[in-house]
N, C-alpha and C. Protein backbone atom coordinates (compact mmCIF):
# COMPACT_ATOMS: atom_id res chain seq x y z
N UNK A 1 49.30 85.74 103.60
CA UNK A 1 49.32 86.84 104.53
C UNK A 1 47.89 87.20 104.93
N UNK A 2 47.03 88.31 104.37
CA UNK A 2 45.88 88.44 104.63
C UNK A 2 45.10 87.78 103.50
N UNK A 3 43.84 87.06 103.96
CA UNK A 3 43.27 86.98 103.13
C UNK A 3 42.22 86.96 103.14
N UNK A 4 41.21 87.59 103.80
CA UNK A 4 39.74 88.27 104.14
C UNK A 4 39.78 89.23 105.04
N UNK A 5 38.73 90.16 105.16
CA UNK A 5 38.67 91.09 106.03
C UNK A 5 36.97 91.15 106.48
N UNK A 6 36.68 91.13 107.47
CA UNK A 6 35.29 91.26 107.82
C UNK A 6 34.98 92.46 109.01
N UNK A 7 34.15 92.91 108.80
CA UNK A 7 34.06 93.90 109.79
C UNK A 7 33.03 95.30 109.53
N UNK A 8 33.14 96.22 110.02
CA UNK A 8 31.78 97.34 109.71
C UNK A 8 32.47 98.50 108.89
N UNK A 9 31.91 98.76 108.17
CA UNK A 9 31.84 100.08 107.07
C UNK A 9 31.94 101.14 108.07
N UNK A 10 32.86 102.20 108.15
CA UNK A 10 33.13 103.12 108.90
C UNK A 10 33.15 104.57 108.21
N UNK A 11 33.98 104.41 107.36
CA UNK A 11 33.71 105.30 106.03
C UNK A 11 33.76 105.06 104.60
N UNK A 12 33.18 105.96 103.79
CA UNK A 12 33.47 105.37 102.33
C UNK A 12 34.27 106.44 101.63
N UNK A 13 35.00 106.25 100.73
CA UNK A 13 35.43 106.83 99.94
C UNK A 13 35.08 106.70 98.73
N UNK A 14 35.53 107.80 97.83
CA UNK A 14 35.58 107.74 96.14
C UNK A 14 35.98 106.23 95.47
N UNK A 15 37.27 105.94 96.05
CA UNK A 15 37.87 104.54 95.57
C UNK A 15 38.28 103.52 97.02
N UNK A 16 37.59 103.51 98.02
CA UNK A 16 37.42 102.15 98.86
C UNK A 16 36.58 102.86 100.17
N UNK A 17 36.63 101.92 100.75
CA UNK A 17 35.97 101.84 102.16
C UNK A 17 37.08 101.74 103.04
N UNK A 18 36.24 102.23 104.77
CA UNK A 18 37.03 102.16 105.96
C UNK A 18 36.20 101.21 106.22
N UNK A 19 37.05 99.92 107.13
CA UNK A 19 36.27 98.71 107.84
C UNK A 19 37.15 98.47 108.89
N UNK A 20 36.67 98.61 109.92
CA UNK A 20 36.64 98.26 110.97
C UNK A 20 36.85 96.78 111.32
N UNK A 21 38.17 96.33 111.97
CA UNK A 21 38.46 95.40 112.06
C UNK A 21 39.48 94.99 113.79
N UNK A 22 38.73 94.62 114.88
CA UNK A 22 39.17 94.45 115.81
C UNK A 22 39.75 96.07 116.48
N UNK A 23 38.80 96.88 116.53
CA UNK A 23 39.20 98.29 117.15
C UNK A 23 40.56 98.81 115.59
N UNK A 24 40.49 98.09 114.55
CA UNK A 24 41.65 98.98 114.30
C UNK A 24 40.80 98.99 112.71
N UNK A 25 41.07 100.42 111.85
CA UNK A 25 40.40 101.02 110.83
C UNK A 25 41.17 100.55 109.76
N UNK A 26 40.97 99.80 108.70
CA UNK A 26 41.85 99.79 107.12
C UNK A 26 41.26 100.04 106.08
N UNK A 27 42.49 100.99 105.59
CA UNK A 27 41.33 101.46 104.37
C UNK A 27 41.58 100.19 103.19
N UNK A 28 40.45 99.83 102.59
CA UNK A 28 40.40 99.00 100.92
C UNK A 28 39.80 99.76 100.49
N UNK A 29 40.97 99.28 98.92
CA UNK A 29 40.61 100.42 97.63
C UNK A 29 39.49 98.87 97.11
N UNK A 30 38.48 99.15 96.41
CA UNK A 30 37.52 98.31 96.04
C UNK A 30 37.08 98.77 94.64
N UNK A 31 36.16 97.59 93.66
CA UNK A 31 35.28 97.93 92.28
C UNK A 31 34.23 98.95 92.62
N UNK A 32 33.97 99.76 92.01
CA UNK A 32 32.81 100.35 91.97
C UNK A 32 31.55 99.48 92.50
N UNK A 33 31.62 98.09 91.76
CA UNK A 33 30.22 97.60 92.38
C UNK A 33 30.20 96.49 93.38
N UNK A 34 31.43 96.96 94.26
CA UNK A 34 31.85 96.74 96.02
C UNK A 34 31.05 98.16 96.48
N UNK A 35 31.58 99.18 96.05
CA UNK A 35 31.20 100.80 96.85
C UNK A 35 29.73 100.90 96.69
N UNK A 36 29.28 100.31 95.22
CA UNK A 36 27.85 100.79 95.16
C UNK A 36 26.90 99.94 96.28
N UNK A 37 27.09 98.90 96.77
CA UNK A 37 26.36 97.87 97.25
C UNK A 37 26.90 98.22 99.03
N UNK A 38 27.98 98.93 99.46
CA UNK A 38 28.26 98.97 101.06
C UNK A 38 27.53 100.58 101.21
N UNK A 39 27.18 99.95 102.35
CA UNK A 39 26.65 101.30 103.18
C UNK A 39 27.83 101.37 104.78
N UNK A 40 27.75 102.98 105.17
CA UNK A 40 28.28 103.10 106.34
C UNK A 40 27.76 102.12 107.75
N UNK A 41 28.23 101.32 108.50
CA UNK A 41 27.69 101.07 109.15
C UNK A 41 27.44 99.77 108.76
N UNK A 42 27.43 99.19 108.05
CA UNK A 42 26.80 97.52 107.53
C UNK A 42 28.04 97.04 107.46
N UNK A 43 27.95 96.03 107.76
CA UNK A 43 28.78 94.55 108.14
C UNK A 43 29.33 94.35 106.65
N UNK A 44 31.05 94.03 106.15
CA UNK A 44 31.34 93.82 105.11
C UNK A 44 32.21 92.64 105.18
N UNK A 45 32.09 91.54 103.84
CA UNK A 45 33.02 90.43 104.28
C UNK A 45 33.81 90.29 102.47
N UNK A 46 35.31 90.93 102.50
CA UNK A 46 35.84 90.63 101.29
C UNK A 46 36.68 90.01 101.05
N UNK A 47 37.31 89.65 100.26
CA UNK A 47 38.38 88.73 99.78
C UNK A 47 39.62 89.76 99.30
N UNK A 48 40.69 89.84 99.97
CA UNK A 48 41.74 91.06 99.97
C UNK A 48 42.92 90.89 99.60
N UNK A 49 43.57 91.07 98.92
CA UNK A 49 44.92 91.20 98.25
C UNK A 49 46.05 92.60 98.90
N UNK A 50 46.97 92.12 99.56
CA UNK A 50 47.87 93.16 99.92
C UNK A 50 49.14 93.41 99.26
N UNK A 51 49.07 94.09 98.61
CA UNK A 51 50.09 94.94 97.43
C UNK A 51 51.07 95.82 98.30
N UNK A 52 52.63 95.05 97.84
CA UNK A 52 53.19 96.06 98.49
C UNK A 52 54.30 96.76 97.25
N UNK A 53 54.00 98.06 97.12
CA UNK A 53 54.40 98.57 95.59
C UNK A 53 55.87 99.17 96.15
N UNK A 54 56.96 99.03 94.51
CA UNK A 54 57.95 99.01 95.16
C UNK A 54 58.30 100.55 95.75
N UNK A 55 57.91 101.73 95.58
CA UNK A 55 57.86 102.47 96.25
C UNK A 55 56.36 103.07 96.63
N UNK A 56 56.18 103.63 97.63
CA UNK A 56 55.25 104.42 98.14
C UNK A 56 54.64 103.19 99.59
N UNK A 57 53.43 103.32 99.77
CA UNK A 57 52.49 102.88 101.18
C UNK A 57 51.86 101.57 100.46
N UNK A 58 51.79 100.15 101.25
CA UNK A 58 51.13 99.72 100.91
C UNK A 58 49.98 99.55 100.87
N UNK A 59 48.99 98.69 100.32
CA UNK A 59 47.82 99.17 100.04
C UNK A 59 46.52 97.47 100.00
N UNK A 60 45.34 97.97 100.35
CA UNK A 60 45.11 96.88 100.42
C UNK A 60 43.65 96.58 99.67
N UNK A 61 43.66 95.51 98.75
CA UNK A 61 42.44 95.45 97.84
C UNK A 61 41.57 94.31 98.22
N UNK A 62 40.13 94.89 97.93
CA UNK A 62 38.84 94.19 98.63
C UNK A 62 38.09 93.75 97.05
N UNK A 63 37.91 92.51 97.43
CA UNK A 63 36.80 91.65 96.06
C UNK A 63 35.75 91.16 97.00
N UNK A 64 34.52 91.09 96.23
CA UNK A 64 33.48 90.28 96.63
C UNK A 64 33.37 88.61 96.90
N UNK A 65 34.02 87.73 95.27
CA UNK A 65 34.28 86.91 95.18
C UNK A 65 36.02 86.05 95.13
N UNK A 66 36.25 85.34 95.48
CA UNK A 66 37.56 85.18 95.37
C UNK A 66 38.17 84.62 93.65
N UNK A 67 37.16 84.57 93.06
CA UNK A 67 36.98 84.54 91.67
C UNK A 67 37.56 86.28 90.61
N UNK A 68 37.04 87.26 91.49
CA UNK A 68 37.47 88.11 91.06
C UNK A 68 38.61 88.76 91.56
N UNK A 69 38.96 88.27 93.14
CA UNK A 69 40.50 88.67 93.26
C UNK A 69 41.68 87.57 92.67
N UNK A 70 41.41 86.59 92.37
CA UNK A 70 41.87 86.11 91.01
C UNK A 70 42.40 86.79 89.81
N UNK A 71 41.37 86.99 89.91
CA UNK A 71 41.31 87.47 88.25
C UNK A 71 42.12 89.17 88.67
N UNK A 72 41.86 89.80 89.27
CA UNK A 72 42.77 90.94 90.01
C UNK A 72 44.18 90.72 89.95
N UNK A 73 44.62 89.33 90.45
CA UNK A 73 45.90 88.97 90.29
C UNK A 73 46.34 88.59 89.07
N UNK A 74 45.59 88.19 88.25
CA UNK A 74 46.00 88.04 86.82
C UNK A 74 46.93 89.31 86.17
N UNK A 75 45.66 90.52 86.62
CA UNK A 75 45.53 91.64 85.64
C UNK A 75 47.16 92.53 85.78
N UNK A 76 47.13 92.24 87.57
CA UNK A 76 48.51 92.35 88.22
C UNK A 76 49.96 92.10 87.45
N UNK A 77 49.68 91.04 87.34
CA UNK A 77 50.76 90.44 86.35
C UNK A 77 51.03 90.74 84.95
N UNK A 78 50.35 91.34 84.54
CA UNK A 78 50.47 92.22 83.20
C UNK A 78 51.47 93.06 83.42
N UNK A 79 52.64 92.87 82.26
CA UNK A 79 53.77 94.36 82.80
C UNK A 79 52.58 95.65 82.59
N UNK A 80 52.73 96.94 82.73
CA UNK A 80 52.42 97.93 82.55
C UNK A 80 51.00 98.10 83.47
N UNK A 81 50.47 96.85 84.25
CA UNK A 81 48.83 97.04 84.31
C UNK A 81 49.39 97.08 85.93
N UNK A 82 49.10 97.88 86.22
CA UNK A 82 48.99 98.25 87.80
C UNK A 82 47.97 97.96 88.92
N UNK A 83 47.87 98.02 89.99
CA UNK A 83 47.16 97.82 90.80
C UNK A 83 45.90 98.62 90.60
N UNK A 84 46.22 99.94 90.60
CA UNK A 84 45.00 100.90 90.15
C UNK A 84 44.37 100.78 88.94
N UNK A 85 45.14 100.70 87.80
CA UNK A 85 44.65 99.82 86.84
C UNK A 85 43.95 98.70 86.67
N UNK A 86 44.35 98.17 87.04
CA UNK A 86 44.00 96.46 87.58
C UNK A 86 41.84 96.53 88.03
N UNK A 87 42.30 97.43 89.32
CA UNK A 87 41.27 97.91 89.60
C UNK A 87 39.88 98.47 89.11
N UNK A 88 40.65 99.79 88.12
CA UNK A 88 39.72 100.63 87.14
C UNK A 88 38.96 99.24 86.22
N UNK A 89 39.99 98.58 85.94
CA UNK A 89 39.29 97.74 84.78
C UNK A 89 38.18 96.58 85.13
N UNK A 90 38.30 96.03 86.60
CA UNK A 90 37.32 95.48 87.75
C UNK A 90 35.76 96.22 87.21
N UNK A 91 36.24 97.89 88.22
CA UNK A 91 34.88 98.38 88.39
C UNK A 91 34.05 98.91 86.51
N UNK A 92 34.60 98.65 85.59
CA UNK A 92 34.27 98.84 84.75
C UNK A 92 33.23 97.53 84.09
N UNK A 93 34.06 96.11 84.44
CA UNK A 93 34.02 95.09 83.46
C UNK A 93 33.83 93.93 84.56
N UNK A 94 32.45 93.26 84.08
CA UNK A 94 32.72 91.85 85.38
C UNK A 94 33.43 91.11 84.81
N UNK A 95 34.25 89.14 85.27
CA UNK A 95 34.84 88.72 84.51
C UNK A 95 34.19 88.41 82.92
N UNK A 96 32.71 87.90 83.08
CA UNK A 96 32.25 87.70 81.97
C UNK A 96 32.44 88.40 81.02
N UNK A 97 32.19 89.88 80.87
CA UNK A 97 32.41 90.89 79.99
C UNK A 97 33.91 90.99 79.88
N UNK A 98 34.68 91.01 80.52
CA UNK A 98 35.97 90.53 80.05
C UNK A 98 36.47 90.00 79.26
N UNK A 99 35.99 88.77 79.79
CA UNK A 99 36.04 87.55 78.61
C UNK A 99 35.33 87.52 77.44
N UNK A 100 34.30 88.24 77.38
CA UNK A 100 34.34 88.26 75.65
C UNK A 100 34.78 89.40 75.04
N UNK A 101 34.98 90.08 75.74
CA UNK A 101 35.68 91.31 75.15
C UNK A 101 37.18 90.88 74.80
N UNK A 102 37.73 89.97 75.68
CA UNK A 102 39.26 89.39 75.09
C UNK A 102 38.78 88.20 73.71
N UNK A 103 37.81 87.60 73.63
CA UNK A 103 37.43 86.59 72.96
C UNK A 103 36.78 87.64 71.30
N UNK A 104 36.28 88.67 71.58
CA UNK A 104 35.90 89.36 70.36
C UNK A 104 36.95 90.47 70.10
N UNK A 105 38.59 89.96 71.03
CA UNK A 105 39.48 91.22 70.75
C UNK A 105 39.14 92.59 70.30
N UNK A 106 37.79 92.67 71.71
CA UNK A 106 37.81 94.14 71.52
C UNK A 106 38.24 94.87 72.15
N UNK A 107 39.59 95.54 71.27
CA UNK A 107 40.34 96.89 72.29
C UNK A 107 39.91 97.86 72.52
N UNK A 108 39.01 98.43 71.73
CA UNK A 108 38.18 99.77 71.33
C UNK A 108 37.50 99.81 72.74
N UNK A 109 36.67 98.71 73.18
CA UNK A 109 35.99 98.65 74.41
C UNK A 109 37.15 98.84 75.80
N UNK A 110 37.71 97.83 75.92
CA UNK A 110 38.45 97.85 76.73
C UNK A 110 38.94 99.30 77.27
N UNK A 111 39.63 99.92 75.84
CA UNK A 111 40.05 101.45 75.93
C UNK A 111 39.42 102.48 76.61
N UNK A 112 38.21 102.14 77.08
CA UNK A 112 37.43 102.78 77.42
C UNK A 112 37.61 103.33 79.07
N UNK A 113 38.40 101.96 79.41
CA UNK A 113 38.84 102.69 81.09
C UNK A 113 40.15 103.26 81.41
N UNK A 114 39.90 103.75 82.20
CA UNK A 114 40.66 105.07 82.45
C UNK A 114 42.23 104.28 82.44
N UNK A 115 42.71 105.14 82.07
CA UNK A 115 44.25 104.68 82.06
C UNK A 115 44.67 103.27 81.45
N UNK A 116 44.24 103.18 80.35
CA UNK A 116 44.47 102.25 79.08
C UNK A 116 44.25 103.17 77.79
N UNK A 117 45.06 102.93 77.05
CA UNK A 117 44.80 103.49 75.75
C UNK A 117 44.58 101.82 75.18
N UNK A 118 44.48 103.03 73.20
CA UNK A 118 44.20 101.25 72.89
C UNK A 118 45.82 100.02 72.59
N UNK A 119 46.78 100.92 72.71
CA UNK A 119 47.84 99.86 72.45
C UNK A 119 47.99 98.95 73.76
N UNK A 120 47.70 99.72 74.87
CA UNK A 120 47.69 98.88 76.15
C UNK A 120 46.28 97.74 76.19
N UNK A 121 45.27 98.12 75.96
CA UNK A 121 44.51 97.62 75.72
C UNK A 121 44.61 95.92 74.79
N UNK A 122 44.90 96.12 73.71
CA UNK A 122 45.55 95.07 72.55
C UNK A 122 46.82 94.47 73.05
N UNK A 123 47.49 94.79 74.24
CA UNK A 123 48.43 93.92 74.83
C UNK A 123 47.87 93.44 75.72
N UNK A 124 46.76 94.05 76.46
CA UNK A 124 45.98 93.26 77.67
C UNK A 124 45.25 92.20 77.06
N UNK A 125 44.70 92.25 75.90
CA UNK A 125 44.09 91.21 75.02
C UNK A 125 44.26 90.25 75.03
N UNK A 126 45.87 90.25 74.33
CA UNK A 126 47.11 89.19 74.04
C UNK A 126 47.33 88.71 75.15
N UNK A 127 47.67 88.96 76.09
CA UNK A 127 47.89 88.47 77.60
C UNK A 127 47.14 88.27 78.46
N UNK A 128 45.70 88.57 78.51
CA UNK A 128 44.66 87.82 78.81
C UNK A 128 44.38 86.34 78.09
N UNK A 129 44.31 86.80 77.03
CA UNK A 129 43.48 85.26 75.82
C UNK A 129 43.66 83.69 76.56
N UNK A 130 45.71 83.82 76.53
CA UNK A 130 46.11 82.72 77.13
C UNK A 130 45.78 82.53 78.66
N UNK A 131 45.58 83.04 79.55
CA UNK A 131 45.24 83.29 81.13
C UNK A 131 43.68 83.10 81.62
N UNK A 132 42.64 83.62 80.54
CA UNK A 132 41.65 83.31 81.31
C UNK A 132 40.67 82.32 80.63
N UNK A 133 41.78 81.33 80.06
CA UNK A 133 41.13 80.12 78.84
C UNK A 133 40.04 80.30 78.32
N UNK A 134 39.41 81.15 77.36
CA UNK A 134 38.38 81.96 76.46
C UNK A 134 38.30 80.81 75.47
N UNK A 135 37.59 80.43 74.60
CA UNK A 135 37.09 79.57 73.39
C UNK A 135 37.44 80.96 72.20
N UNK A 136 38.05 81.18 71.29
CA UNK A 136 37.79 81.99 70.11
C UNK A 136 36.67 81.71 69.87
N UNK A 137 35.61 83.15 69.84
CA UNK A 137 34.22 83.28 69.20
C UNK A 137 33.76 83.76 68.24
N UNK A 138 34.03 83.68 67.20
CA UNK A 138 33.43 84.49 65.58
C UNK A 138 32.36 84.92 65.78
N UNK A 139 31.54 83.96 66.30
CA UNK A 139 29.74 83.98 66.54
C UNK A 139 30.10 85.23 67.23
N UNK A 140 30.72 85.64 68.28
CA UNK A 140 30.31 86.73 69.21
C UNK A 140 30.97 88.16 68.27
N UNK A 141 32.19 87.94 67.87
CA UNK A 141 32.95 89.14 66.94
C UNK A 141 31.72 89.40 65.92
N UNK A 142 31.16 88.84 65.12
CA UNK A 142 30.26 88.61 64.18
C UNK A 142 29.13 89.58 64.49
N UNK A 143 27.86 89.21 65.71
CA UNK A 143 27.62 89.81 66.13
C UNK A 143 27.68 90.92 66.99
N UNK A 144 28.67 91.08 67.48
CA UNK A 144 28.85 92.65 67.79
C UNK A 144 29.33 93.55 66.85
N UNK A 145 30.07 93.17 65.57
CA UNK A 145 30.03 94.42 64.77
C UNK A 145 28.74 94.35 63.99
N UNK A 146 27.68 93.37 63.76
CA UNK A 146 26.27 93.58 63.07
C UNK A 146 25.66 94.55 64.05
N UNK A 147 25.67 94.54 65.10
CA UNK A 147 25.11 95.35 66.19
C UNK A 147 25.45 96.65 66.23
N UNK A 148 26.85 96.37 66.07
CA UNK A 148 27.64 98.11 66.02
C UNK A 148 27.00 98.63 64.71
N UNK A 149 26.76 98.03 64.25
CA UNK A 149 26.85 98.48 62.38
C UNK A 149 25.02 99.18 62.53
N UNK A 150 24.44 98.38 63.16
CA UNK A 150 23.05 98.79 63.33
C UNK A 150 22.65 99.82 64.74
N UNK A 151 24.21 100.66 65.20
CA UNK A 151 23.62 101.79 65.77
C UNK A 151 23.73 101.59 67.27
N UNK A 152 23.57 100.81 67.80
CA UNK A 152 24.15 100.17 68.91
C UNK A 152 25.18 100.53 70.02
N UNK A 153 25.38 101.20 70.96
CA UNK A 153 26.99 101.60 71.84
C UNK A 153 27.60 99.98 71.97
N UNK A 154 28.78 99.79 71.50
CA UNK A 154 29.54 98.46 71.52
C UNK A 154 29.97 98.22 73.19
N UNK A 155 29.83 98.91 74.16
CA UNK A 155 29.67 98.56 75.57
C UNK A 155 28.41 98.20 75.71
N UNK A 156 27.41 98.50 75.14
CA UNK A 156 25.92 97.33 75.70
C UNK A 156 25.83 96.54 74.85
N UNK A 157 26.07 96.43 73.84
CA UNK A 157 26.52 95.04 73.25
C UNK A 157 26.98 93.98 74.05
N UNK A 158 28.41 94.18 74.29
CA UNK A 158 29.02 92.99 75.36
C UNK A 158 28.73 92.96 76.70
N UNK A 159 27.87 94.21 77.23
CA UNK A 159 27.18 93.51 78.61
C UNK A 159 26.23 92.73 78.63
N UNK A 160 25.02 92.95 77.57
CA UNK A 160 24.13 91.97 77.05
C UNK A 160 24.88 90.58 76.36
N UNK A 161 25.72 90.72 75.85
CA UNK A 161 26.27 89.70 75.07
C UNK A 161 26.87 88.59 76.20
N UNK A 162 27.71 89.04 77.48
CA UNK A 162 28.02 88.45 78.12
C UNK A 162 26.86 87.48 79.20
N UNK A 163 26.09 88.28 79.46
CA UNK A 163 24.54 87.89 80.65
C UNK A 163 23.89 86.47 79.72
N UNK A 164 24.10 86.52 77.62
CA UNK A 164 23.22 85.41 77.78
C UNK A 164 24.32 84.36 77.10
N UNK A 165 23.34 82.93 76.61
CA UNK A 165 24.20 82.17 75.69
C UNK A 165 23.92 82.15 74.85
N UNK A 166 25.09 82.52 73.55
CA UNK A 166 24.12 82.46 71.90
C UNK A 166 24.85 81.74 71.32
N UNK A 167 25.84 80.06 72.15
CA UNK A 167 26.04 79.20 71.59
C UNK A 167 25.11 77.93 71.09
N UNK A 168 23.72 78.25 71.92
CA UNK A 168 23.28 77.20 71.50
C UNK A 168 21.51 78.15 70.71
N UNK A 169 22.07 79.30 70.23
CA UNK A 169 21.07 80.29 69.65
C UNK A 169 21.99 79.91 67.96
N UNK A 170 20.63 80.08 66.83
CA UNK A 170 21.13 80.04 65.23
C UNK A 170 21.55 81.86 65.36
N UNK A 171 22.46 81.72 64.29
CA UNK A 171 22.49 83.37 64.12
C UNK A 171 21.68 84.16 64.37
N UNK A 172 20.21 83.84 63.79
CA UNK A 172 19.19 84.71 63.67
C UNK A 172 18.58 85.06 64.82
N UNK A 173 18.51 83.28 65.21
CA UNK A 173 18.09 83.80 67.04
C UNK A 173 19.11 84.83 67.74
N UNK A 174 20.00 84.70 67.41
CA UNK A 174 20.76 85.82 68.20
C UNK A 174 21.08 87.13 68.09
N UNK A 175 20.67 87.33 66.92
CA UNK A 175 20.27 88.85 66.55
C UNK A 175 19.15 89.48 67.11
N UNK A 176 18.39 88.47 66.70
CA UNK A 176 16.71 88.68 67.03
C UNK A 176 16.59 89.23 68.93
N UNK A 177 17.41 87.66 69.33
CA UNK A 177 17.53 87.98 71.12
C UNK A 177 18.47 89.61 71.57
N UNK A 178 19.34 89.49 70.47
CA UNK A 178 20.09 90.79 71.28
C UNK A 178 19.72 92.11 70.84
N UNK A 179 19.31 92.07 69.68
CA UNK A 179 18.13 93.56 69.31
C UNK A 179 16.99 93.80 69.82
N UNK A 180 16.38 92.95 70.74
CA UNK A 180 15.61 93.05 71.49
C UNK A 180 15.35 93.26 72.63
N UNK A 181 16.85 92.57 73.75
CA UNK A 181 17.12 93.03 74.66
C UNK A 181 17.58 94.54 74.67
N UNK A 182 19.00 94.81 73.54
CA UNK A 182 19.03 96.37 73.51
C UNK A 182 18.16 97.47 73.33
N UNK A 183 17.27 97.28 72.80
CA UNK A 183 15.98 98.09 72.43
C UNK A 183 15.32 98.57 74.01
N UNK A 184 15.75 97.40 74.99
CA UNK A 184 14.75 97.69 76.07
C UNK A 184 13.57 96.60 75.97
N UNK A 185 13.35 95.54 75.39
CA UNK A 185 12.27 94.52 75.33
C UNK A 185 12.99 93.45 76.38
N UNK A 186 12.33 92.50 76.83
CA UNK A 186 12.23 91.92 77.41
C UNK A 186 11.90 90.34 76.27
N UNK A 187 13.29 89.23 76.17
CA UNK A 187 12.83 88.24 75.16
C UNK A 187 12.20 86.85 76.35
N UNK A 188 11.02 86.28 75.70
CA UNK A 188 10.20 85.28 76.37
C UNK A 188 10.90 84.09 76.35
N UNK A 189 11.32 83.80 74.76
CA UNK A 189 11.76 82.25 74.47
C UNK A 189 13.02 82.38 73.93
């Protein structure tokens, strides 16, 4: 049906943009870091998913990459995980952080966006794991509770944790690299 939208930023909202598309206005609900990056007036080109829910207006969702309206449709398919849901958990989490957050089955994190508790959370887990083919990581579970344990918020843990690779880091290197990045240092080698 649709599957891009290009056109000018007309207005923004809390949860999407107006874009301008051939004289005619549609609103997309979008991630937070779609809204943070459009300005009024600037040229926008997204990758869009049209949801038609079984009751109410349909509605229409804007990704940057078609990688992440993917992964949008995954989240879709979760009984209980909704479009808005679906969404919240986007502008919270890129796929990377996702993925190790399903790979270090952390619900605690996950829980963190709006409209998930943690039992929903620990079913999104389970039903992610198989869907977005993750490797089980000890190395990563391992280190994020040494991290937690040493004081750490377990959400900058796995945003740092996700940005590097500490499969081909020894334990130590990877303590060393990620207590250093969290601190605010900058690691050379």
């Amino acid at each position: 049906m649709l599957d891009f939208i290009k056109g000018k930023v007309v207005f923004k909202y809390s949860d999407g943009i107006s874009v301008e598309c051939g004289g005619i206005g549609i609103k997309v609900f979008v991630p937070l870091s779609v809204l943070t990056k459009v300005s009024q007036g600037n040229e926008v080109f997204l990758f869009v998913k049209l949801i038609f829910p079984p009751e109410g207006t349909p509605a229409v969702y804007g990704f940057e990459t078609e990688d992440e309206r993917k992964l949008f449709e995954i989240l879709t398919r979760i009984p209980k995980i909704g479009s808005r849901t679906a969404l919240n958990i986007l502008s919270h989490f890129s796929k990377q952080e996702l993925i190790k957050i399903v790979e270090a089955k952390d619900a605690k994190t996950l829980a963190t966006v709006p409209g998930l508790g943690k039992k929903l959370s620990e079913r999104l887990i389970f039903e992610l794991a198989s869907k977005l083919k993750t490797e089980e990581s000890d190395k990563d579970r391992e280190l994020i509770e040494i991290l937690e344990n040493l004081g750490y918020p377990r959400r900058d843990i796995i945003k740092i944790l996700s940005k590097i690779d500490t499969e081909n880091l020894s334990f130590e290197e990877a303590i060393k690299k990620l207590t250093l990045l969290l601190s605010g240092g900058k690691f050379g080698g």
